[in-house]
Protein backbone atom coordinates (compact mmCIF):
# COMPACT_ATOMS: atom_id res chain seq x y z
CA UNK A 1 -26.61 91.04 145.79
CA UNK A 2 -27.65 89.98 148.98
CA UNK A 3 -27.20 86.10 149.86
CA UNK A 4 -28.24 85.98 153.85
CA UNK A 5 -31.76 85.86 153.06
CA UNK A 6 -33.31 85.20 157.05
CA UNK A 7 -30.93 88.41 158.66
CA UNK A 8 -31.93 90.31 155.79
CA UNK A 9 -36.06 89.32 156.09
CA UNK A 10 -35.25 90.43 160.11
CA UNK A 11 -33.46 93.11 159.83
CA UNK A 12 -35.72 94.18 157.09
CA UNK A 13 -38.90 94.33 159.97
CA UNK A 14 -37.00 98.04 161.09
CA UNK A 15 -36.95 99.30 157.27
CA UNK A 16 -40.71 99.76 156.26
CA UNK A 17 -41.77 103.11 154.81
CA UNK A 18 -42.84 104.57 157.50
CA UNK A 19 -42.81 107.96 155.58
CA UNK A 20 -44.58 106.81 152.81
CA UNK A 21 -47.69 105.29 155.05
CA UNK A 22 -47.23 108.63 156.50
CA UNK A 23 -47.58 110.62 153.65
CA UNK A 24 -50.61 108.65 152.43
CA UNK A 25 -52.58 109.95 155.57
CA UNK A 26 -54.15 112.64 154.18
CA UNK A 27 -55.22 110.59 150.77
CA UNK A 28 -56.76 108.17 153.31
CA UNK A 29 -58.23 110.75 155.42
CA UNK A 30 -59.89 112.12 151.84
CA UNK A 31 -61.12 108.53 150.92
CA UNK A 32 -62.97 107.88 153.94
CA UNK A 33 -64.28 111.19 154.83
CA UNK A 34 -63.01 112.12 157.53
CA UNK A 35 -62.77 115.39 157.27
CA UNK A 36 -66.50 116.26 156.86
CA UNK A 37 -67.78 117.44 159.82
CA UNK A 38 -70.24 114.86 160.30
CA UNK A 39 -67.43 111.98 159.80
CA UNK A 40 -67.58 109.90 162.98
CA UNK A 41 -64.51 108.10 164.64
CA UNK A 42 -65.03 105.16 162.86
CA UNK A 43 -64.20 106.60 159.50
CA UNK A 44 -61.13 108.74 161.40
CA UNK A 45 -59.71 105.21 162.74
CA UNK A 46 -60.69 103.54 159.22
CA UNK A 47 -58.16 105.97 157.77
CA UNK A 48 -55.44 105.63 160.39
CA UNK A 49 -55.16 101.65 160.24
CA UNK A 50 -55.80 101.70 156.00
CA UNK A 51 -52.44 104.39 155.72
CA UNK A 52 -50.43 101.89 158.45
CA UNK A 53 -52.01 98.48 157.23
CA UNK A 54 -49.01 97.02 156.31
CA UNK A 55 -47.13 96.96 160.36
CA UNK A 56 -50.78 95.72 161.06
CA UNK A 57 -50.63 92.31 158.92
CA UNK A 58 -47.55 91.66 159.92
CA UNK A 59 -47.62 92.25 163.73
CA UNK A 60 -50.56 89.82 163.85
CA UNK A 61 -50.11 87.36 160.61
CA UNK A 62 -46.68 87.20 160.29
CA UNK A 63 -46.13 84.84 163.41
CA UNK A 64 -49.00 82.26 162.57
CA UNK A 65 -47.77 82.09 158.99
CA UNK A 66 -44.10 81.61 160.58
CA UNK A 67 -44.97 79.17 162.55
CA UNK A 68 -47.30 77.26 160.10
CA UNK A 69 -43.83 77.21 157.62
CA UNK A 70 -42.14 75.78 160.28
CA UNK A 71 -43.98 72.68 160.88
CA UNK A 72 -44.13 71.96 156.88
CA UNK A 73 -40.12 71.24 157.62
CA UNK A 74 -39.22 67.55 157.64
CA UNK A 75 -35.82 66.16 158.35
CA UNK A 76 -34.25 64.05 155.71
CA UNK A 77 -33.26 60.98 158.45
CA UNK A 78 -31.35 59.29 155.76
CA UNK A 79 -29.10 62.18 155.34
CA UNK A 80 -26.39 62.97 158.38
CA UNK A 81 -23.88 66.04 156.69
CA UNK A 82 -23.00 67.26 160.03
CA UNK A 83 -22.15 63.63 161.84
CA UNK A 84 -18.79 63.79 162.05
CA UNK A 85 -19.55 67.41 163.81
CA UNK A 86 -22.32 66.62 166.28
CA UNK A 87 -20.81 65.14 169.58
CA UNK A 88 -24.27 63.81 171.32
CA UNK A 89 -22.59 64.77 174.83
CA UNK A 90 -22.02 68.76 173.88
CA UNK A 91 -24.24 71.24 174.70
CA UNK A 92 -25.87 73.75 171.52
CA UNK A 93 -27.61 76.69 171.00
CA UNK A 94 -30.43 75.90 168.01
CA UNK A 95 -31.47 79.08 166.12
CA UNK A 96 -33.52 77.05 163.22
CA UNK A 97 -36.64 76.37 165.19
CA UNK A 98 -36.35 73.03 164.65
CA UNK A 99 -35.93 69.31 166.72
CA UNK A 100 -33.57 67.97 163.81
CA UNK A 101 -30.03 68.03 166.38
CA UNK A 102 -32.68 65.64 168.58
CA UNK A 103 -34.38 63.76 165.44
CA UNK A 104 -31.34 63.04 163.11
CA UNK A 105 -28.12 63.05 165.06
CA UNK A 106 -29.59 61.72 168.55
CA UNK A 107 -28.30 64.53 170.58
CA UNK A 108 -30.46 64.71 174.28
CA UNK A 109 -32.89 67.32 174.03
CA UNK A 110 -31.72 68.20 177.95
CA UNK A 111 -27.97 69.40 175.94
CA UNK A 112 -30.14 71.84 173.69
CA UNK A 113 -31.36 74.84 174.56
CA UNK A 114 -33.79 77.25 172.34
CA UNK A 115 -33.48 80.22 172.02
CA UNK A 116 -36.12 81.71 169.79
CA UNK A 117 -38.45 78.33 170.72
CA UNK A 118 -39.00 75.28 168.91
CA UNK A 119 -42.19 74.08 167.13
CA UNK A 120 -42.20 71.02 169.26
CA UNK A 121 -44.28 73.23 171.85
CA UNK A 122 -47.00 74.25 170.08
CA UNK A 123 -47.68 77.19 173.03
CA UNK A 124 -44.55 78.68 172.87
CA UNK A 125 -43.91 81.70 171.14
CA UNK A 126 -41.45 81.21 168.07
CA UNK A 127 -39.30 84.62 168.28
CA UNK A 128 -38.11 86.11 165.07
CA UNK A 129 -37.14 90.21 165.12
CA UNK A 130 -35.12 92.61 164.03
CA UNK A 131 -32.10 94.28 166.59
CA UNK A 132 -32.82 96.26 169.51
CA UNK A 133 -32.81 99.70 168.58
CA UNK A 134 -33.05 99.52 164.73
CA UNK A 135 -35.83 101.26 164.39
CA UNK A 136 -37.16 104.00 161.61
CA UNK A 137 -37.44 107.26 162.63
CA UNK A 138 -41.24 108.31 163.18
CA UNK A 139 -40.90 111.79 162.75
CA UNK A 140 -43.84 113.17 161.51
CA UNK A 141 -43.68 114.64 158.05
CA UNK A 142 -45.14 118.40 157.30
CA UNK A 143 -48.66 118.93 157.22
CA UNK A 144 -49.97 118.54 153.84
CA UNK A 145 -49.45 122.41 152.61
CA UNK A 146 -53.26 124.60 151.58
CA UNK A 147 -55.34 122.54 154.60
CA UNK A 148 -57.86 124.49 156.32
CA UNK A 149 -57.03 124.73 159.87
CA UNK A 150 -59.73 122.46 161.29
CA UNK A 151 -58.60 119.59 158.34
CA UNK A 152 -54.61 120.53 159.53
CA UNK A 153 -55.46 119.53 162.87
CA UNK A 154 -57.71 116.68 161.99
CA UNK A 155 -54.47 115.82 160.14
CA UNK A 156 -51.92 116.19 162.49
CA UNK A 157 -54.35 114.41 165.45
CA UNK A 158 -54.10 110.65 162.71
CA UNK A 159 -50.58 111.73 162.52
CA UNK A 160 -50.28 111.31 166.40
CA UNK A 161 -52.03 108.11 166.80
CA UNK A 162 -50.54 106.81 163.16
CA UNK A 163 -47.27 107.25 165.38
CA UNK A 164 -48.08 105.78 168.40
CA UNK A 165 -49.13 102.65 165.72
CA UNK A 166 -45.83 102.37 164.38
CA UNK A 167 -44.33 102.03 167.89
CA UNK A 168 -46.22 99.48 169.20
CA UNK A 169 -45.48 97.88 165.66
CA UNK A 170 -41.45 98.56 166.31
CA UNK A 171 -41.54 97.15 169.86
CA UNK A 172 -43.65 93.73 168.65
CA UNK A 173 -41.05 93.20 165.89
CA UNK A 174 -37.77 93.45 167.71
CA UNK A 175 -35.82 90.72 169.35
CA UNK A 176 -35.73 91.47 172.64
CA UNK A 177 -32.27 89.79 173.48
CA UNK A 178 -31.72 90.87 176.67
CA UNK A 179 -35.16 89.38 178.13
CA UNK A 180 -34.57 86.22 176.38
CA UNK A 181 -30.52 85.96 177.77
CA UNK A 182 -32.07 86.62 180.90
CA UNK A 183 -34.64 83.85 180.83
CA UNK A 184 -31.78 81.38 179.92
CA UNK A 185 -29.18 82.89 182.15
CA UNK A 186 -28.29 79.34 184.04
CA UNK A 187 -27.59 78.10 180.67
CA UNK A 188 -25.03 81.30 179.91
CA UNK A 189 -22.94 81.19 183.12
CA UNK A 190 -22.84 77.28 182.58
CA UNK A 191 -20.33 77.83 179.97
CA UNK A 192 -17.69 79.06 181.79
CA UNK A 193 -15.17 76.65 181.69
CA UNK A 194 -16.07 75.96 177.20
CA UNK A 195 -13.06 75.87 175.10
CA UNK A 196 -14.55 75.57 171.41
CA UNK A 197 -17.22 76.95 169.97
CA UNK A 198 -18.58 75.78 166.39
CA UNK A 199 -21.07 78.11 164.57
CA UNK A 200 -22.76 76.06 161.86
CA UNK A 201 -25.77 77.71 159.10
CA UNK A 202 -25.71 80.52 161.48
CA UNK A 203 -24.88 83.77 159.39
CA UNK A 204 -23.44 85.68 162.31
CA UNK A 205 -25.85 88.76 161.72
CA UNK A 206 -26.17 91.27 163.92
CA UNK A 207 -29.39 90.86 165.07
CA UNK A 208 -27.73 87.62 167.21
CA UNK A 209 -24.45 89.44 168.38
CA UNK A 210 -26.25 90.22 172.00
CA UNK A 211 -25.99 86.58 172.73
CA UNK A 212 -22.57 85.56 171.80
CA UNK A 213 -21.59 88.46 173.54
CA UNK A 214 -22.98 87.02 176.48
CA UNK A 215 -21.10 83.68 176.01
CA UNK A 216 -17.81 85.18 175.44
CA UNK A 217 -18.71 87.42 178.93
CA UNK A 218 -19.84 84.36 180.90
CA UNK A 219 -16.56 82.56 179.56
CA UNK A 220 -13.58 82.45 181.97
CA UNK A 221 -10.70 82.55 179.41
CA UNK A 222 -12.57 83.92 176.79
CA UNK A 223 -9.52 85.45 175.05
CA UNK A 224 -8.68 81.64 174.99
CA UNK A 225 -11.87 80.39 173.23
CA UNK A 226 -11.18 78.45 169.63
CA UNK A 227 -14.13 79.69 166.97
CA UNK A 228 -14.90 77.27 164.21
CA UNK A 229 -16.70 79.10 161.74
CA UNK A 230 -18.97 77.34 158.88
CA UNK A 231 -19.22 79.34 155.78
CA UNK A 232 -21.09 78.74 152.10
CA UNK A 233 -19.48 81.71 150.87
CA UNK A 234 -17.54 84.81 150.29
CA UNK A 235 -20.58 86.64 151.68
CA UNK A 236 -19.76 84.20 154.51
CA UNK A 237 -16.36 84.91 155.64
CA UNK A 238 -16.47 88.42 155.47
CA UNK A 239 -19.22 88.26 157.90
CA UNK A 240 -17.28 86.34 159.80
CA UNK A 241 -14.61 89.16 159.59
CA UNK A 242 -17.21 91.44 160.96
CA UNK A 243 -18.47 89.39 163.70
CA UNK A 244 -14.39 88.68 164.77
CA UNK A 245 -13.83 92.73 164.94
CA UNK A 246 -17.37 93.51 166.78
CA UNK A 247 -16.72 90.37 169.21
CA UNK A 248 -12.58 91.79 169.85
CA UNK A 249 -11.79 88.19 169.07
CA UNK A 250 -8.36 87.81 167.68
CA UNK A 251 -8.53 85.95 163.82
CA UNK A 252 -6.23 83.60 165.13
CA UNK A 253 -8.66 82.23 166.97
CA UNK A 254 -10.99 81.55 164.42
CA UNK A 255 -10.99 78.44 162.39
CA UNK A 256 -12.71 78.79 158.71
CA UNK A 257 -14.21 75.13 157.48
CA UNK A 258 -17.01 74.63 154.77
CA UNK A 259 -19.07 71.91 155.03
């Protein structure tokens, strides 16, 4: 069973059935006509956006309803877990969207830096994705077998643009890390000189390696960096495992705590 729910939900962006909408061209192509030779280009495009609906919704719903989730969060302020772990004069990377480091535990907002945005500005862009480079194959699939030749290529032409769909969808739903280390890289080379670094409710998925990369890169004794590692569970530490092999750091270097 899986328990890291939010890397899962990204990751899961790369894995629709891209196949399956595929293969439900030709039923679509049936149900709106457009093979008749009087169809027009409205019922051809009517069949091309019904078989890839699904990338559709959630290219263009998926980040209002995101965002409108966010800003239902509210901070319990009478309850401080982490206080004996938040130093107000460090410096943090927040993942959760969220002003809570700022709201709860005081920190200046100047020693936090966003990554993926924060619902505090409503005009900014709250980034959620899959990895770079995860995505499904769009191969096309056969052509349905027994089509006339002007239905084949009637066919094959909602194939093509069906495609060309699913990579515009692929591009809008990954996280581009390397644009967004770029935009923030005054903040990366400023932590050159860190020592310890303490990863709290962050599961350490994939998806987020590009960035700690980058610290560990920017870092000038990076073989000398102390991680302290939050986990919940199991689940947890062997992902912390993972994340110690893919990052070369050594496990001695890496403190376990739970909170």
């Amino acid at each position: 069973k899986k328990r890291d729910l939010w890397a899962n939900f990204e990751e899961g962006l790369a894995d629709i059935d891209a196949e399956a909408m595929m293969a439900g061209l030709d039923e679509w192509m049936d149900t709106y006509n457009a093979y008749d030779p009087d169809a027009q280009v409205a019922d051809f495009n009517l069949a091309v956006e019904s078989a890839i609906g699904p990338t559709q919704v959630i290219m263009y719903e998926l980040p209002k309803r995101f965002r409108k989730w966010i800003n239902t969060l509210s901070p319990n302020m009478g309850n401080k877990p982490l206080e004996k772990l938040i130093n107000q004069r460090e410096r943090y990377i927040n993942f959760n969207y969220t002003e809570f480091l700022e709201t709860i535990y005081d920190v200046p907002e100047n020693n936090v830096v966003y990554l993926h945005g924060c619902r505090r500005n409503k005009r900014e862009e709250l980034i959620l994705g899959h990895s770079q480079g995860a995505e499904s194959d769009w191969s096309l699939p056969d052509i349905v077998e027994g089509l006339h030749i002007r239905m084949e290529q009637k066919l094959y032409d909602a194939q093509e643009i069906a495609t060309n769909y699913l990579g515009e969808y692929d591009s809008a739903t990954e996280k581009k890390t390397d644009e967004i280390i770029n935009k923030n890289r005054l903040f990366f080379e400023s932590l050159g000189n860190i020592k310890d670094i303490v990863v709290i409710g962050h599961s350490l998925s994939k998806v987020d390696y590009p960035y700690f990369k980058e610290i560990i890169q920017c870092n000038k004794e990076s073989k000398a960096l102390t991680w302290h590692i939050s986990c919940h569970s199991a689940n947890d530490i062997d992902n912390a495992q993972l994340f110690a092999d893919a990052m070369g750091i050594p496990i001695k270097r890496i403190n376990i705590f739970i909170i």
